[in-house]
C-alpha atoms as a PDB file:
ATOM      1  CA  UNK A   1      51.949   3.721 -17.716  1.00  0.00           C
ATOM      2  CA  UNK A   2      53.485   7.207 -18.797  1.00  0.00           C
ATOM      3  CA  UNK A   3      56.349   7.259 -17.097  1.00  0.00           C
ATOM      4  CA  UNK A   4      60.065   7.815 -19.105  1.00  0.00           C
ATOM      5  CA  UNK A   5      62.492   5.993 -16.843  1.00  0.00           C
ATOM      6  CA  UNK A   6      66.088   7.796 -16.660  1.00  0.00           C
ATOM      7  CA  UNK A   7      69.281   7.190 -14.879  1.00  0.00           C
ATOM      8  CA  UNK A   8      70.375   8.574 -11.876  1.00  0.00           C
ATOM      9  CA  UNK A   9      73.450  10.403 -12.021  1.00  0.00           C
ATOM     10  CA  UNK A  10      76.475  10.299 -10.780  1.00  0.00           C
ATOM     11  CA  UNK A  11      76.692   6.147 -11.277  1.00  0.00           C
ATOM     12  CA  UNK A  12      79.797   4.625 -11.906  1.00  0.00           C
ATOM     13  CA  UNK A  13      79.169   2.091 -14.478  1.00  0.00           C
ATOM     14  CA  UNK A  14      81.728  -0.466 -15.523  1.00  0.00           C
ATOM     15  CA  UNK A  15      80.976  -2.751 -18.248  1.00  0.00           C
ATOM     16  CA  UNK A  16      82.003  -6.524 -16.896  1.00  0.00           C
ATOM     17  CA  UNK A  17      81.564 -10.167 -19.188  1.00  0.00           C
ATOM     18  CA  UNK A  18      78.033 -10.836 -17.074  1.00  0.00           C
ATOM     19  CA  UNK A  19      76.780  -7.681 -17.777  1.00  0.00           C
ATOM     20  CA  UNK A  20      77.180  -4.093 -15.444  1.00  0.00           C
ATOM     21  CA  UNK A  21      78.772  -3.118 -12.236  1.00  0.00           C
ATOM     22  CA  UNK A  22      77.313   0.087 -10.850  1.00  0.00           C
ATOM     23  CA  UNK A  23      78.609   1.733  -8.155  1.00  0.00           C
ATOM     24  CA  UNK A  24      76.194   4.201  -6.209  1.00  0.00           C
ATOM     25  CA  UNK A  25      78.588   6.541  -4.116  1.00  0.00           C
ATOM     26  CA  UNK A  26      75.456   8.221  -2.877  1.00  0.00           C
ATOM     27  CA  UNK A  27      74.755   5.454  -0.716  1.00  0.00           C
ATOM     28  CA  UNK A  28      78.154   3.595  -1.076  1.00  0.00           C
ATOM     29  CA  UNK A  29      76.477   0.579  -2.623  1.00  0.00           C
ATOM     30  CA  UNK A  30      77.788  -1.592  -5.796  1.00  0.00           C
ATOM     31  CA  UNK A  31      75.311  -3.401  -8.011  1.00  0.00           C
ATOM     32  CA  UNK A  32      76.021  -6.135  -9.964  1.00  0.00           C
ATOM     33  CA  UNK A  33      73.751  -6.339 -13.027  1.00  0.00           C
ATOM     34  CA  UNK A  34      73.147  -9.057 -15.770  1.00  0.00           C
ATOM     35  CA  UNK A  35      72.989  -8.647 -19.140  1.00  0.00           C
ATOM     36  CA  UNK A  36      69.166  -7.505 -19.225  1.00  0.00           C
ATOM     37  CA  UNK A  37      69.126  -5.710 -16.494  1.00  0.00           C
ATOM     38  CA  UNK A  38      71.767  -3.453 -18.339  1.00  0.00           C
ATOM     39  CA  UNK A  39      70.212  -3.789 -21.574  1.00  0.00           C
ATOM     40  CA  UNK A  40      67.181  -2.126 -19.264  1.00  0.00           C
ATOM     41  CA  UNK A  41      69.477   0.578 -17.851  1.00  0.00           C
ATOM     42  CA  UNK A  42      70.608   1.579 -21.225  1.00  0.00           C
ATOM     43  CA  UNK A  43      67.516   2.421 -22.616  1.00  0.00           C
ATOM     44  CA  UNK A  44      66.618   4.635 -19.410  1.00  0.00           C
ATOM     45  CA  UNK A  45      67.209   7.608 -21.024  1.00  0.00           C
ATOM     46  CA  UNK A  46      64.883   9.503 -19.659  1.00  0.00           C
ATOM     47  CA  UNK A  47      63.324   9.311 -23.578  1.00  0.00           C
ATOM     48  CA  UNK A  48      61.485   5.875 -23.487  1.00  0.00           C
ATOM     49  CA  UNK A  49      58.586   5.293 -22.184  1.00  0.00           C
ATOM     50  CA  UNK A  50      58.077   1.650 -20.195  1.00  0.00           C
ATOM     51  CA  UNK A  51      55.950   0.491 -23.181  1.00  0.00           C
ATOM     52  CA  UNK A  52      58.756   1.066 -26.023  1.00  0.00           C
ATOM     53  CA  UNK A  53      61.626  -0.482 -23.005  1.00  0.00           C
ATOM     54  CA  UNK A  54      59.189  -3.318 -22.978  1.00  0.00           C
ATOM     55  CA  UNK A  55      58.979  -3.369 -26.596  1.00  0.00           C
ATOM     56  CA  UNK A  56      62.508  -2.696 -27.135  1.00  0.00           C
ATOM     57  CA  UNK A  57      63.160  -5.717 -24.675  1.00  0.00           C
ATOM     58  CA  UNK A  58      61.297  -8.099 -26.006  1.00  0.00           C
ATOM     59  CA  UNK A  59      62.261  -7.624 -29.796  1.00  0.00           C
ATOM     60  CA  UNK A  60      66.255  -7.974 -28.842  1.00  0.00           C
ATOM     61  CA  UNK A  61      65.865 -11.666 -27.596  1.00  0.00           C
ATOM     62  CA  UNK A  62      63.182 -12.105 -30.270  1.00  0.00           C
ATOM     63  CA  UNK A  63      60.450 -13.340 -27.705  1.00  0.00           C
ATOM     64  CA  UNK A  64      57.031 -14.249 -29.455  1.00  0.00           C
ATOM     65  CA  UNK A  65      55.034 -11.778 -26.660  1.00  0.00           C
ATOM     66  CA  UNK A  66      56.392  -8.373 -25.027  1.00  0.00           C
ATOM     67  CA  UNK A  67      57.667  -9.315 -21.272  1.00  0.00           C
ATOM     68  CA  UNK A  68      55.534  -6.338 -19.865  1.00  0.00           C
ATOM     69  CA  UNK A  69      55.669  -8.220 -16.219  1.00  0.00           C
ATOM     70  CA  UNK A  70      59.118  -8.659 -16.354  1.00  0.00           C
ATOM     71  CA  UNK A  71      60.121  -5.348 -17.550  1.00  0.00           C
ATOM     72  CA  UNK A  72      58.123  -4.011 -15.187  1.00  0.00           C
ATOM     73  CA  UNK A  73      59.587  -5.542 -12.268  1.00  0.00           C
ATOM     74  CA  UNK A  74      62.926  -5.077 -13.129  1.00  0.00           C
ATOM     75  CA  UNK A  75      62.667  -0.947 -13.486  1.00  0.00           C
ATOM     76  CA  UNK A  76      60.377  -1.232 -10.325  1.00  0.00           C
ATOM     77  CA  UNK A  77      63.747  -3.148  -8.502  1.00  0.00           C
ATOM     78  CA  UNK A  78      66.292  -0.826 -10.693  1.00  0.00           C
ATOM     79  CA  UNK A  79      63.938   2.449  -9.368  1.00  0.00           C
ATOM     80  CA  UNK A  80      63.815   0.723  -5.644  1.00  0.00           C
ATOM     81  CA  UNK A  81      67.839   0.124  -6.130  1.00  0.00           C
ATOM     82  CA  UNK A  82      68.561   4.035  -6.342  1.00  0.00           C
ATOM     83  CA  UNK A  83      69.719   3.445  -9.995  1.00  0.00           C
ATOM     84  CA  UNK A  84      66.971   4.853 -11.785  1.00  0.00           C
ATOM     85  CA  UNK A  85      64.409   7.484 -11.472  1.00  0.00           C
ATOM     86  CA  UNK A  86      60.854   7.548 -12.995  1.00  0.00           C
ATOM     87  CA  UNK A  87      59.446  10.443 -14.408  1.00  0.00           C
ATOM     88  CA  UNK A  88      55.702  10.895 -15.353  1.00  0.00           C
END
């Protein structure tokens, strides 16, 4: 997949001990995130492509294989959320 995952703006992002709370005044909805689901958000910049998030991912909790499924899943939820936006 090709796609370079970016915010969506106009987020209000507060950093909290668990991890993220975004607020979404678009749709007047606050998200509570954990710690790799913001880890996930950060590097939507709109520059990374879902491979190097997945690779990114996987080498900051030093897991032996890259979580492709799980990274997956969680910018498919963080895209379905309103949060982010993928690009192609």
């Amino acid at each position: 997949e090709s796609s370079t995952p970016r915010l969506v703006k106009g987020l209000r992002i507060t950093p909290s001990t668990n991890g993220y709370i975004v607020y979404d005044a678009r749709r007047e909805r606050v998200h509570y995130l954990n710690h790799t689901a913001a880890l996930v958000m950060d590097l939507c910049t709109g520059r990374n492509s879902l491979a190097e998030i997945v690779t990114l991912v996987g080498a900051a909790y030093g897991l032996p294989r890259k979580p492709a499924r799980e990274v997956g899943a969680l910018v498919r939820q963080l895209a379905g959320e309103g949060l982010i936006a993928l690009d192609s």
